[in-house]
PDB file of N, CA and C in Angstrom:
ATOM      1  N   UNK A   1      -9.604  -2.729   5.080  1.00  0.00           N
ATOM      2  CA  UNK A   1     -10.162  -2.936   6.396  1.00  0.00           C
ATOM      3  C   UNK A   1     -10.758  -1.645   6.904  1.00  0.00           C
ATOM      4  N   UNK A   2     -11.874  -1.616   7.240  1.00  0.00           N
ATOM      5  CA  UNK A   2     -12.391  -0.488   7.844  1.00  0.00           C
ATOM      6  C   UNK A   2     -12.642  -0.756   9.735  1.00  0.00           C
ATOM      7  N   UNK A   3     -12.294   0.005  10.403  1.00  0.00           N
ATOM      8  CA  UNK A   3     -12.154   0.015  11.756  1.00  0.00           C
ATOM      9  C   UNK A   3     -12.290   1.437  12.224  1.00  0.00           C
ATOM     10  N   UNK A   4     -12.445   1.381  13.121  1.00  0.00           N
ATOM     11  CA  UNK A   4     -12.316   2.915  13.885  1.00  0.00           C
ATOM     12  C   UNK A   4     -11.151   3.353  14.502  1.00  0.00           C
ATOM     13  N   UNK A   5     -11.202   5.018  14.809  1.00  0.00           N
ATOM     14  CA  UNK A   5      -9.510   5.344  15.101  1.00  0.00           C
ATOM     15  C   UNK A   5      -9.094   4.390  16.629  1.00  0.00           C
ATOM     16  N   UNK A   6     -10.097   4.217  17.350  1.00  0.00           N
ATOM     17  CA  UNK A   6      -9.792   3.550  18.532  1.00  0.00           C
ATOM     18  C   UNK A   6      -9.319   1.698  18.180  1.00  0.00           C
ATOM     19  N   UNK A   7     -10.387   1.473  17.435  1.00  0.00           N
ATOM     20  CA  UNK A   7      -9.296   0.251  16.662  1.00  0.00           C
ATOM     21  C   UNK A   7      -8.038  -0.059  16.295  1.00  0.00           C
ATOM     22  N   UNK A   8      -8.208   0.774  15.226  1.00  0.00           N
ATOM     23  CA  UNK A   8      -6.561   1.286  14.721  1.00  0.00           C
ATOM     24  C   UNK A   8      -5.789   1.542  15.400  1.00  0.00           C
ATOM     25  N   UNK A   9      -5.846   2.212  16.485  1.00  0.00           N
ATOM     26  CA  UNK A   9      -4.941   3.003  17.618  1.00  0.00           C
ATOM     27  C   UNK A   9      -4.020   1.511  18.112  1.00  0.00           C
ATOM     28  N   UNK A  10      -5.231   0.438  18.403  1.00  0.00           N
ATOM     29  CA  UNK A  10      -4.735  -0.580  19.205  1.00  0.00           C
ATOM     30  C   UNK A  10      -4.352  -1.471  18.481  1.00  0.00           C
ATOM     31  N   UNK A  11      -4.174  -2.254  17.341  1.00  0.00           N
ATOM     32  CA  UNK A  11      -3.706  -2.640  16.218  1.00  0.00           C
ATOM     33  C   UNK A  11      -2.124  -2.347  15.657  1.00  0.00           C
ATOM     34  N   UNK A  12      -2.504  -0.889  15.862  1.00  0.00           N
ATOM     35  CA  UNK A  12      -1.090  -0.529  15.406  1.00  0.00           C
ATOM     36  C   UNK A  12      -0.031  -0.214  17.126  1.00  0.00           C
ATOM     37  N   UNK A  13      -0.534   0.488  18.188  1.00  0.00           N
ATOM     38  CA  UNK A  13       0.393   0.620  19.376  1.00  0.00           C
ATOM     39  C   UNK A  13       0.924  -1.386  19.489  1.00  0.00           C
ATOM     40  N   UNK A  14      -0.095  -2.583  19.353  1.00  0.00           N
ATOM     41  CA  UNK A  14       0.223  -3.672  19.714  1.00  0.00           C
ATOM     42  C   UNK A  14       1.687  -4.381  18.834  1.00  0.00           C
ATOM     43  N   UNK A  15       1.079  -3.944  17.408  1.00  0.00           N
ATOM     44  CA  UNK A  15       1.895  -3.807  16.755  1.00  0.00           C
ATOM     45  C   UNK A  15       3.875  -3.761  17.353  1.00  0.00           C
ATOM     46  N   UNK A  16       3.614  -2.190  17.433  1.00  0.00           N
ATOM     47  CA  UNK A  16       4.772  -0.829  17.916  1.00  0.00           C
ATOM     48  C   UNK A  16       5.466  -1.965  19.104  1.00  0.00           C
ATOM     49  N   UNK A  17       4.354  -2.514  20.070  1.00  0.00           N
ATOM     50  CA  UNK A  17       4.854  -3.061  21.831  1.00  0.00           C
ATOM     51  C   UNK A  17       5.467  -4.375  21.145  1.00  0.00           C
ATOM     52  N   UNK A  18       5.017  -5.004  19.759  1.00  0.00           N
ATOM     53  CA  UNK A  18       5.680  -6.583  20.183  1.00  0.00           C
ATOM     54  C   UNK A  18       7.128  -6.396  18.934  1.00  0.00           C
ATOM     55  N   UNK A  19       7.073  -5.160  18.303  1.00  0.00           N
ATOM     56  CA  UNK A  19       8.403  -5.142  17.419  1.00  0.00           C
ATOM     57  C   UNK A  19       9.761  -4.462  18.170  1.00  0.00           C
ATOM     58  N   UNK A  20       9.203  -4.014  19.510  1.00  0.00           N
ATOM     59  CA  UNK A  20      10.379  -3.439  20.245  1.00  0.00           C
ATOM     60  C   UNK A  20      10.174  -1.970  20.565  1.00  0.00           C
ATOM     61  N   UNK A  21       9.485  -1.467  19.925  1.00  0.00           N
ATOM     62  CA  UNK A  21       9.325   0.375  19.893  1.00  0.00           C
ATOM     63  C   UNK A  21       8.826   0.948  21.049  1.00  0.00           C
ATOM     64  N   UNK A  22       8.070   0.037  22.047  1.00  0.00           N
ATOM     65  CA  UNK A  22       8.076   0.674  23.529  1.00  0.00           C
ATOM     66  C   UNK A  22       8.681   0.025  24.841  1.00  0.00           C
ATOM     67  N   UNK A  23       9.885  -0.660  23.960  1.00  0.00           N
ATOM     68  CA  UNK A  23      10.769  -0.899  25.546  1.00  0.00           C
ATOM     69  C   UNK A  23      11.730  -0.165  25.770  1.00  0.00           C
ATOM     70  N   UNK A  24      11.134   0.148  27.455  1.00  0.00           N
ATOM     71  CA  UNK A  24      11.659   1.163  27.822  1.00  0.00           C
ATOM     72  C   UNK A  24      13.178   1.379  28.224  1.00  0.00           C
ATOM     73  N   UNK A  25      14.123   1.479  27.434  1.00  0.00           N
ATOM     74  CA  UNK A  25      15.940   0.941  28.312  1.00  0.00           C
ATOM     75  C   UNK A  25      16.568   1.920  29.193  1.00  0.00           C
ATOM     76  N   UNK A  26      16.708   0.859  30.400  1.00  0.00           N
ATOM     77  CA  UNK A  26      17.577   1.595  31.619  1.00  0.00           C
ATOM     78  C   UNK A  26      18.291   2.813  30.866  1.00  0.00           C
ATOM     79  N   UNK A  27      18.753   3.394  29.965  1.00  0.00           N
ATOM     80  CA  UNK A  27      19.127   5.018  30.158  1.00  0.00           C
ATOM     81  C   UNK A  27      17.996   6.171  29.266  1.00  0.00           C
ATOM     82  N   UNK A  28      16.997   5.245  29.127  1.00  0.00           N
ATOM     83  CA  UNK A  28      16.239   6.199  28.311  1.00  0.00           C
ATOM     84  C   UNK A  28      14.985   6.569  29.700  1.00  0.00           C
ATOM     85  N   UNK A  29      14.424   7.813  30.026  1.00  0.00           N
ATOM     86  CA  UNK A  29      13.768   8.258  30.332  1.00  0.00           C
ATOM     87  C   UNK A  29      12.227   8.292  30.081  1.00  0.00           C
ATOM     88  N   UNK A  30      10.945   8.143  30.242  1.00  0.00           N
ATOM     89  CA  UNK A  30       9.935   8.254  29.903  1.00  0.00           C
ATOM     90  C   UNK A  30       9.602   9.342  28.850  1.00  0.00           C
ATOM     91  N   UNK A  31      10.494  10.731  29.678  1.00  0.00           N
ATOM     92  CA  UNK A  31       9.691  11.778  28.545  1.00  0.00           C
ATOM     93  C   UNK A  31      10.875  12.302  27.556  1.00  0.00           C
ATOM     94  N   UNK A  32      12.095  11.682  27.611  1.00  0.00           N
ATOM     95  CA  UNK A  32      12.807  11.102  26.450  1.00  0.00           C
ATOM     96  C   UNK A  32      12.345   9.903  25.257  1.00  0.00           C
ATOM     97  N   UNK A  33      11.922   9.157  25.926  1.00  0.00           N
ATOM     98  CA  UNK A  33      11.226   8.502  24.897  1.00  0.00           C
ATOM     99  C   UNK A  33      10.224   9.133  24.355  1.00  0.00           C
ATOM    100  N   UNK A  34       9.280  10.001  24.926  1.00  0.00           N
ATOM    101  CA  UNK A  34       7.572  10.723  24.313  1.00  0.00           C
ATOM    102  C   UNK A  34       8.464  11.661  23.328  1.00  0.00           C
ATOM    103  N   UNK A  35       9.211  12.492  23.303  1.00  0.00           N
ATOM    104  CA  UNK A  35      10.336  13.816  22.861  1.00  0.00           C
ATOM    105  C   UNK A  35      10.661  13.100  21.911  1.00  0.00           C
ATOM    106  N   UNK A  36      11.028  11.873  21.865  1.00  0.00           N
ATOM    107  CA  UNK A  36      11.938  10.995  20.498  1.00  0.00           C
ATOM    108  C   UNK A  36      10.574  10.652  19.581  1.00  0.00           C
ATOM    109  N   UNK A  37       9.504  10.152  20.324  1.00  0.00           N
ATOM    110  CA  UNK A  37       8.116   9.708  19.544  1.00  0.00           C
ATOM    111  C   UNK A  37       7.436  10.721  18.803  1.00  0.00           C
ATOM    112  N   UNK A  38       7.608  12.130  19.273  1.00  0.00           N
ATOM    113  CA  UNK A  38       7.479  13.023  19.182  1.00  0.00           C
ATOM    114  C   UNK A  38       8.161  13.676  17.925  1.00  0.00           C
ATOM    115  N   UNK A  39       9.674  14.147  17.671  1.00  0.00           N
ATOM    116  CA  UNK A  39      10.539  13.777  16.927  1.00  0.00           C
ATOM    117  C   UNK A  39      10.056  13.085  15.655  1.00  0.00           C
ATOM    118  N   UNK A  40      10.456  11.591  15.796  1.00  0.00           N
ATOM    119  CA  UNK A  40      10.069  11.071  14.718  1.00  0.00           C
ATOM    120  C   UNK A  40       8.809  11.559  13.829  1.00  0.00           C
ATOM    121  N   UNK A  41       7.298  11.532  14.616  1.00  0.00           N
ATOM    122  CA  UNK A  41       6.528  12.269  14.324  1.00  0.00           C
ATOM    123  C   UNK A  41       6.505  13.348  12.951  1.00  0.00           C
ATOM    124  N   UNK A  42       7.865  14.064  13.278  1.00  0.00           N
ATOM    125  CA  UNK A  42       7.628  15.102  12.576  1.00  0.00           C
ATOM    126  C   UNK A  42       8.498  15.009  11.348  1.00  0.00           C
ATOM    127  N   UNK A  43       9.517  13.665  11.806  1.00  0.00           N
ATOM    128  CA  UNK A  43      10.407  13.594  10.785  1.00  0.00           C
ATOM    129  C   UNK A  43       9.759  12.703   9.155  1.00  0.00           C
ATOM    130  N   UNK A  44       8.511  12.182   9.914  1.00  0.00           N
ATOM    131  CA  UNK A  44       7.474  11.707   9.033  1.00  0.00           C
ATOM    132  C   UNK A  44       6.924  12.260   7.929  1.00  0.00           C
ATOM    133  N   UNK A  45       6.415  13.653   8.657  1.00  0.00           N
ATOM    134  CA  UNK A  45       5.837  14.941   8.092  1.00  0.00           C
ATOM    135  C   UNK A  45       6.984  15.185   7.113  1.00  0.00           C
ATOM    136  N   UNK A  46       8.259  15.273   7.300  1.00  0.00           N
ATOM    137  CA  UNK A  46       9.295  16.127   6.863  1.00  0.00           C
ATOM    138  C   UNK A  46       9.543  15.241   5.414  1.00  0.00           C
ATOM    139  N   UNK A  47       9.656  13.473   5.658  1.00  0.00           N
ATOM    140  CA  UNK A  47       9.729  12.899   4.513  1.00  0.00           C
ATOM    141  C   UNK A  47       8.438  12.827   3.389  1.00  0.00           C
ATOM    142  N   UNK A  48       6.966  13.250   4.226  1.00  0.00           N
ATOM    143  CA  UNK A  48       5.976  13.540   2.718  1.00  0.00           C
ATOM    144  C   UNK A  48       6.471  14.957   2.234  1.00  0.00           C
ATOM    145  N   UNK A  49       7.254  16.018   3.247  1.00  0.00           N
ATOM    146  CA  UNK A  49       7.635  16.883   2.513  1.00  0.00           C
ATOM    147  C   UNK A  49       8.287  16.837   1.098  1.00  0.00           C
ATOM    148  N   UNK A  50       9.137  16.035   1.338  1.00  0.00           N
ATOM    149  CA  UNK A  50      10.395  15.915   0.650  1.00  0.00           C
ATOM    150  C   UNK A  50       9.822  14.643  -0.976  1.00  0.00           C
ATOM    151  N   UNK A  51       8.999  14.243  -0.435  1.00  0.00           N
ATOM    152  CA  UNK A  51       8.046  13.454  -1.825  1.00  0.00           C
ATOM    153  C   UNK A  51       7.585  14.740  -2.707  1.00  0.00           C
ATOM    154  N   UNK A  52       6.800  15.376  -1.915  1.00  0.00           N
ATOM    155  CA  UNK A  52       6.465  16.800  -2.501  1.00  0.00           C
ATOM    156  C   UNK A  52       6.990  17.149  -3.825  1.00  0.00           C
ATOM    157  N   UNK A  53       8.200  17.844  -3.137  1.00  0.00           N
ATOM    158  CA  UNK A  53       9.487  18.272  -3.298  1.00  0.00           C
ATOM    159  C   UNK A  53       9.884  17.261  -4.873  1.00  0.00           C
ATOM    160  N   UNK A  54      10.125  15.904  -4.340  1.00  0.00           N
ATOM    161  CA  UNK A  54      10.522  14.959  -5.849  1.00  0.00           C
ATOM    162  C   UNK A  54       9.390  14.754  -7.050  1.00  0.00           C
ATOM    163  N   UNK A  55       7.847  15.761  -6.476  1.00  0.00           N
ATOM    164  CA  UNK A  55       6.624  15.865  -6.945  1.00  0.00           C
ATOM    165  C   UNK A  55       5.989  14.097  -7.394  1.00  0.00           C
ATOM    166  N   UNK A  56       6.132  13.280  -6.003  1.00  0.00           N
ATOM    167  CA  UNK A  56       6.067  11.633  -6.082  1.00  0.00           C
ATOM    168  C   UNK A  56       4.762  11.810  -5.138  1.00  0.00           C
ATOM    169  N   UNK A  57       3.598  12.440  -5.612  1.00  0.00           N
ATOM    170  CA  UNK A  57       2.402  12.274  -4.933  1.00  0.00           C
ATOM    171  C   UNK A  57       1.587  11.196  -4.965  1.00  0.00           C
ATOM    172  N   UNK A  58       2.038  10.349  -5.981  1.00  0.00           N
ATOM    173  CA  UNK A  58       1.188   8.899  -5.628  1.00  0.00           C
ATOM    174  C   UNK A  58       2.311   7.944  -5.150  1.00  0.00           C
ATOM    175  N   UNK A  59       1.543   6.599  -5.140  1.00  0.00           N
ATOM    176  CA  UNK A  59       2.342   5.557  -4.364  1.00  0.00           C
ATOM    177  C   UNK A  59       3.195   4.889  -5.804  1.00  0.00           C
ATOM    178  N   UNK A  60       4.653   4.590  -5.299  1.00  0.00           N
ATOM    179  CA  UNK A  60       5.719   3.645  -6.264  1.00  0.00           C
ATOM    180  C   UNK A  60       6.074   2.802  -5.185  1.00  0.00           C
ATOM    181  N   UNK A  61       6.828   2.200  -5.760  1.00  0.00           N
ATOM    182  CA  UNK A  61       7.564   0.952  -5.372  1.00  0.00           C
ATOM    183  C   UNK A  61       8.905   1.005  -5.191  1.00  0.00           C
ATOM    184  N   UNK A  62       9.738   0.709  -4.306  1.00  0.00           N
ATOM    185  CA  UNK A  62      11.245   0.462  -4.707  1.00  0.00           C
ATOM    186  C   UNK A  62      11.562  -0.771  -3.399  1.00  0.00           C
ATOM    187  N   UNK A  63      12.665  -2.028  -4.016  1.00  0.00           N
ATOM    188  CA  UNK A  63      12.901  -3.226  -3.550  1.00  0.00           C
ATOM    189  C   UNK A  63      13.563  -2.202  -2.224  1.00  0.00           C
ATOM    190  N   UNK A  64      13.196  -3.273  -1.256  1.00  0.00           N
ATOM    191  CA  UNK A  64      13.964  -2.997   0.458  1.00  0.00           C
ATOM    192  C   UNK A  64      14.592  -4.160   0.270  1.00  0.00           C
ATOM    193  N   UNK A  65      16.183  -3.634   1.505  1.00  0.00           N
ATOM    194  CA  UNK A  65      17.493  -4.326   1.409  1.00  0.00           C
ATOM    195  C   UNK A  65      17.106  -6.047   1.525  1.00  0.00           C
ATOM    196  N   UNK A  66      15.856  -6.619   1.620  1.00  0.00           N
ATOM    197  CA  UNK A  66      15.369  -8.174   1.424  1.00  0.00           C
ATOM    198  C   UNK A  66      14.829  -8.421   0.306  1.00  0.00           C
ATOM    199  N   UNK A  67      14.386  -7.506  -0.631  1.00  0.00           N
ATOM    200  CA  UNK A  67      14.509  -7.702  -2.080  1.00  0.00           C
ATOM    201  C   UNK A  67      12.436  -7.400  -2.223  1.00  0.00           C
ATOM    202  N   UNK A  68      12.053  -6.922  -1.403  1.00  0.00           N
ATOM    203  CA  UNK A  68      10.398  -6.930  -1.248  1.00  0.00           C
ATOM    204  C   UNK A  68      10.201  -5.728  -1.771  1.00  0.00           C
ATOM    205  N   UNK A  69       8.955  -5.601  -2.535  1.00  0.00           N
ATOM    206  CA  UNK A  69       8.262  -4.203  -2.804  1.00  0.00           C
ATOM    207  C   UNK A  69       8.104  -3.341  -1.277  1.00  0.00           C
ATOM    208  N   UNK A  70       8.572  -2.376  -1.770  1.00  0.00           N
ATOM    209  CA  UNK A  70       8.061  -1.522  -0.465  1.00  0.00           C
ATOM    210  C   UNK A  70       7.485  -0.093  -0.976  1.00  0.00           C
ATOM    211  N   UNK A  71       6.093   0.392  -0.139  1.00  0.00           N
ATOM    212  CA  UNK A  71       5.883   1.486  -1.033  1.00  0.00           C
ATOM    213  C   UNK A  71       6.228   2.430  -0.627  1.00  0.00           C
ATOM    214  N   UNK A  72       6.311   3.501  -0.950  1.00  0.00           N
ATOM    215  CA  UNK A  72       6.856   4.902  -1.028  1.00  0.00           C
ATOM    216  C   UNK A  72       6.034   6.225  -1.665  1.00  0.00           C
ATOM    217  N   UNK A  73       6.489   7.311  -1.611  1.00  0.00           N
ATOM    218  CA  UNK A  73       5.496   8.130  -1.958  1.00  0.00           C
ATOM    219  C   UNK A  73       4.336   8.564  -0.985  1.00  0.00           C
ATOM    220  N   UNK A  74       4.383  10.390  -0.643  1.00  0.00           N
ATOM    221  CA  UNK A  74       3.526  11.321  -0.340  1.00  0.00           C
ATOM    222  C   UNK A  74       2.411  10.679   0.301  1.00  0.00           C
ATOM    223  N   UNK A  75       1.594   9.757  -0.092  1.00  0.00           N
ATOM    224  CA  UNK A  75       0.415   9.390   0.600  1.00  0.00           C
ATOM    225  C   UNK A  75       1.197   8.204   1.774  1.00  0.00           C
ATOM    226  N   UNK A  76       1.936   7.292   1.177  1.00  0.00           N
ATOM    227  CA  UNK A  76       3.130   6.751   2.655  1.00  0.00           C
ATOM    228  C   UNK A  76       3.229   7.548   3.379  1.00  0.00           C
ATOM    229  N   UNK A  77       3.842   8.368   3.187  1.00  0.00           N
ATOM    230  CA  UNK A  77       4.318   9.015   4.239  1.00  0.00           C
ATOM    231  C   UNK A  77       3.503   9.819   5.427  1.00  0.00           C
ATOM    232  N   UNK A  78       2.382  10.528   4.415  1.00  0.00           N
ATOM    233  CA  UNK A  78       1.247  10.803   5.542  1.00  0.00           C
ATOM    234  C   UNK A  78       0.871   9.366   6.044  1.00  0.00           C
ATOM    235  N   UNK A  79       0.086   8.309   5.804  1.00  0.00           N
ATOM    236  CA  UNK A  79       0.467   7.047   6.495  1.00  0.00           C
ATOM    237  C   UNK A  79       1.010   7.088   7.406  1.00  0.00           C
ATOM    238  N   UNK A  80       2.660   7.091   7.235  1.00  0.00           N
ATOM    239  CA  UNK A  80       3.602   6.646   8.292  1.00  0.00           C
ATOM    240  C   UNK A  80       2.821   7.968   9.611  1.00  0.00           C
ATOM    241  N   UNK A  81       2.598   8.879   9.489  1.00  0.00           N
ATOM    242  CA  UNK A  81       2.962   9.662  10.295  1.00  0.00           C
ATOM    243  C   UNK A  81       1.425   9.735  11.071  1.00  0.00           C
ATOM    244  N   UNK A  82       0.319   9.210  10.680  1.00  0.00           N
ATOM    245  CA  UNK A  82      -0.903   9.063  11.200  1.00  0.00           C
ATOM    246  C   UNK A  82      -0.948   7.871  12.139  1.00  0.00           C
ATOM    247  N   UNK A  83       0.470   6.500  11.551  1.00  0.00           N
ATOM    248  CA  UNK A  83       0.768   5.749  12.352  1.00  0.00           C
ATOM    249  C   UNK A  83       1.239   5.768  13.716  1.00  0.00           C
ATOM    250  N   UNK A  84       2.421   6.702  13.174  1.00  0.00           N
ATOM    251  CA  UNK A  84       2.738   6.922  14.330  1.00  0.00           C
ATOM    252  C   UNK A  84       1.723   7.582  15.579  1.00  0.00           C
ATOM    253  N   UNK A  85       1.386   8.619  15.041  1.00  0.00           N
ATOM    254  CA  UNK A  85       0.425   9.141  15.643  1.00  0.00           C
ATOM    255  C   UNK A  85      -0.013   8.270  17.020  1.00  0.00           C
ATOM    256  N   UNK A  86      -1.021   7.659  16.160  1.00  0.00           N
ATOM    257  CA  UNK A  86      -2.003   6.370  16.712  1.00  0.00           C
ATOM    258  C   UNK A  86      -0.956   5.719  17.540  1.00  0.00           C
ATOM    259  N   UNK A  87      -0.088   4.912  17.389  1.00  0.00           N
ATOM    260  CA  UNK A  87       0.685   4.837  18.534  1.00  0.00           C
ATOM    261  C   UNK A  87       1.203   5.330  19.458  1.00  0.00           C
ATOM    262  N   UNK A  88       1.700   6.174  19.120  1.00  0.00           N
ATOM    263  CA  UNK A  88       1.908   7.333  20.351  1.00  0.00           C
ATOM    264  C   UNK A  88       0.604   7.957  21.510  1.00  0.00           C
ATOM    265  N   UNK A  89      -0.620   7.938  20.599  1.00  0.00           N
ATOM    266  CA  UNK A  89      -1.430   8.291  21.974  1.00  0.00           C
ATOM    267  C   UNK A  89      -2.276   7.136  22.377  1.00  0.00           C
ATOM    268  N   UNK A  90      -2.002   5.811  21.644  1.00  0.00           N
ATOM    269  CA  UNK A  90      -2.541   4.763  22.413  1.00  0.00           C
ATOM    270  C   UNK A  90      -1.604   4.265  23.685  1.00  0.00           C
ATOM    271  N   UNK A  91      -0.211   4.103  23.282  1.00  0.00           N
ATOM    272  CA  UNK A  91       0.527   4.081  24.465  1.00  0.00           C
ATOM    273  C   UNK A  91       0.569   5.166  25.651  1.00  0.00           C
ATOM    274  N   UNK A  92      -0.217   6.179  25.415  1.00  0.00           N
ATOM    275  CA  UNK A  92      -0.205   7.072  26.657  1.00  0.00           C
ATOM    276  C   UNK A  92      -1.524   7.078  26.893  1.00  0.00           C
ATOM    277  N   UNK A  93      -2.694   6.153  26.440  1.00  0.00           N
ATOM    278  CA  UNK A  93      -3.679   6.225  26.869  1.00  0.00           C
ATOM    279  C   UNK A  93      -5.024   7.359  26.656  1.00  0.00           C
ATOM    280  N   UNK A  94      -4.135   7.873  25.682  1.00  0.00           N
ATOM    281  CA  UNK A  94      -5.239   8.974  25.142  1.00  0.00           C
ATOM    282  C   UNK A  94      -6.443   8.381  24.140  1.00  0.00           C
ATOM    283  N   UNK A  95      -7.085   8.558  24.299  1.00  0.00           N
ATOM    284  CA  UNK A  95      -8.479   8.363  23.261  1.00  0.00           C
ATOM    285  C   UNK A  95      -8.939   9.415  22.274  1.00  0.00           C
ATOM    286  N   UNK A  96      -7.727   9.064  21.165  1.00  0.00           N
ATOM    287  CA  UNK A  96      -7.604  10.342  20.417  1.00  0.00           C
ATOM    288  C   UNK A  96      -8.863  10.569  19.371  1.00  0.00           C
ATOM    289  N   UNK A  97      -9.928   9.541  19.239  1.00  0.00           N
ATOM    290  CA  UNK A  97     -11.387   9.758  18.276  1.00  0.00           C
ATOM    291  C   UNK A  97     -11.849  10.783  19.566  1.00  0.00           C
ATOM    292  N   UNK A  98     -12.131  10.657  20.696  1.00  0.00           N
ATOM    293  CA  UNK A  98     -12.650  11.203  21.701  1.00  0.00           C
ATOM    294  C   UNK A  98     -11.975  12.908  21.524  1.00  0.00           C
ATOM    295  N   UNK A  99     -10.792  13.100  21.265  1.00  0.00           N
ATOM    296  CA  UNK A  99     -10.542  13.782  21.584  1.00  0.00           C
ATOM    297  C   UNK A  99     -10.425  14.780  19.851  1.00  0.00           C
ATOM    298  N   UNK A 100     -10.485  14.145  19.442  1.00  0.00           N
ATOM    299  CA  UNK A 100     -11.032  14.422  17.447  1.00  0.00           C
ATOM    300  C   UNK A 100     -12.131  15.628  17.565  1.00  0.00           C
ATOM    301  N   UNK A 101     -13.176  14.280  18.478  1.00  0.00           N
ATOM    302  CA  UNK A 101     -14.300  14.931  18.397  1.00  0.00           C
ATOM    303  C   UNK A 101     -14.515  16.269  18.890  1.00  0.00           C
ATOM    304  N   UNK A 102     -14.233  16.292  20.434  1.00  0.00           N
ATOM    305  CA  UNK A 102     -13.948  17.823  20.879  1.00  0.00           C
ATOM    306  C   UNK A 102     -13.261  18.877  19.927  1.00  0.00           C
ATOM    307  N   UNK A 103     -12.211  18.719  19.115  1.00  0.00           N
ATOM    308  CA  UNK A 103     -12.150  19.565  18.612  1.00  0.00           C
ATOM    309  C   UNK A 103     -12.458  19.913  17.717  1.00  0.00           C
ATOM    310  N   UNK A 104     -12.969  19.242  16.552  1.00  0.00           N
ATOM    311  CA  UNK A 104     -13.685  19.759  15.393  1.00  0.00           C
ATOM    312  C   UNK A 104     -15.091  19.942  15.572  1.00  0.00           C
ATOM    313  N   UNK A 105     -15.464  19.794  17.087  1.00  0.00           N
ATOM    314  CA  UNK A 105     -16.809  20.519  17.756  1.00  0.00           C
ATOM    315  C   UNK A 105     -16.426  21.994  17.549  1.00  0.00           C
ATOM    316  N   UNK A 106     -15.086  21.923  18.354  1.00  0.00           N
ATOM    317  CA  UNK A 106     -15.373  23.657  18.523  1.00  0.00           C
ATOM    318  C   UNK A 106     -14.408  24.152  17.216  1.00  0.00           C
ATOM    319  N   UNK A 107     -13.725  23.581  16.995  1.00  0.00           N
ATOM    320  CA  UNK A 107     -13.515  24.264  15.336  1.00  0.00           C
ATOM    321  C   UNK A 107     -14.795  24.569  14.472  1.00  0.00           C
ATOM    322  N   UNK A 108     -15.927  23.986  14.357  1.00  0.00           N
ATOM    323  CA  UNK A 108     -17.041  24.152  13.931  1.00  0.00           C
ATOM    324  C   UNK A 108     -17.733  25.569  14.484  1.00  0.00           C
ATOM    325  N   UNK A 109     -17.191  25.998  15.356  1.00  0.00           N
ATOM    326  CA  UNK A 109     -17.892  27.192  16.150  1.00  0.00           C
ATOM    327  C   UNK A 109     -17.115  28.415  15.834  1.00  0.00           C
ATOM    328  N   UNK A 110     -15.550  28.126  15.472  1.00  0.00           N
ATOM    329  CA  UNK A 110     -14.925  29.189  15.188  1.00  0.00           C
ATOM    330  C   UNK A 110     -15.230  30.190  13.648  1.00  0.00           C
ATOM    331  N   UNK A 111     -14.604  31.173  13.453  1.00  0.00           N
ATOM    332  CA  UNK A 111     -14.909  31.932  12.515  1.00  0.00           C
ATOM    333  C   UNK A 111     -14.672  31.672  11.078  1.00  0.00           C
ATOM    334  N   UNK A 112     -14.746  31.918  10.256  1.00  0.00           N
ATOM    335  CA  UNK A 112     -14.014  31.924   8.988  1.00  0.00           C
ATOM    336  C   UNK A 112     -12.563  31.997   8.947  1.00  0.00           C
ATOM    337  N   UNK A 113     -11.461  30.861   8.914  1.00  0.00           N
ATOM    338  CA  UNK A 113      -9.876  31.271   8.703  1.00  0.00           C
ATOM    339  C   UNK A 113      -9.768  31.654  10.026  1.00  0.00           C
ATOM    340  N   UNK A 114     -10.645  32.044  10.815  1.00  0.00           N
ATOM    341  CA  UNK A 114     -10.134  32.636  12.552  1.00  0.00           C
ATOM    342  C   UNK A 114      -9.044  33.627  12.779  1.00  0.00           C
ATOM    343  N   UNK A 115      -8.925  34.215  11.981  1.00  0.00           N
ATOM    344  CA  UNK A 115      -7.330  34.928  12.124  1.00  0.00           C
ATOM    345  C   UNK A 115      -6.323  34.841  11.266  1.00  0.00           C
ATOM    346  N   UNK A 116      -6.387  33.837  10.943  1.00  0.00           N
ATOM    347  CA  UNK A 116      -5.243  33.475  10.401  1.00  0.00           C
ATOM    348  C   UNK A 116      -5.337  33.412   8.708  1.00  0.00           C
ATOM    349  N   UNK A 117      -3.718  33.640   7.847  1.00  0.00           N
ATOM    350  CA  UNK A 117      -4.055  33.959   6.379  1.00  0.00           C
ATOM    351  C   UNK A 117      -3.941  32.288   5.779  1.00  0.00           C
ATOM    352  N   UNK A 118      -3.299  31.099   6.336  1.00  0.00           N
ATOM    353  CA  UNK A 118      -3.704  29.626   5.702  1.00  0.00           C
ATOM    354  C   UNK A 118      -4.102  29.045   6.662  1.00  0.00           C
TER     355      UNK A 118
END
């Protein structure tokens, strides 16, 4: 399927709203919940780390506790975490292609490496 990030954004946040992932419960806080979305986020990042790590850079398979292929592997995991992404700033209303754009405008303007050694 090809769509745009603003597509996607809403596809997948509608997704996130009808499986349970943005109701909000009497002891959870708004920016407890963004901090946890947030969180996860990175714990995303942390599991393509860890593919890395088992050097599982393409996609495998292993049965989930209902007996279904589920995939796995380094490119999942970036997946998961672009997902999340997209949900997270569609539920706060950000227009994150919009905001793509601004910055690899002015990343385009910056220097070589800018400073920095990676």
């Amino acid at each position: 399927m090809s769509f745009s990030i603003e597509r996607w954004q809403e596809r997948i946040h509608s997704n996130a709203v009808e499986k349970g992932f943005w109701a909000l419960h009497p002891d959870r806080q708004a920016l407890g919940m963004l901090s946890e979305k947030i969180a996860l986020i990175h714990c995303e990042v942390s599991e393509a780390f860890e593919e890395i790590r088992k050097e599982e850079l393409k996609i495998y398979y292993v049965k989930d506790k209902n007996g279904q292929d589920k995939p796995e592997g380094f490119p999942i995991e970036m997946a998961d975490t672009v997902i999340r992404i997209l949900d997270l700033c569609a539920g706060m209303g950000i227009e994150l292609e919009h905001a793509m754009i601004l910055k690899h405008d002015y990343n385009l303007t910056r220097p070589h490496m800018h400073g920095k050694k990676c």
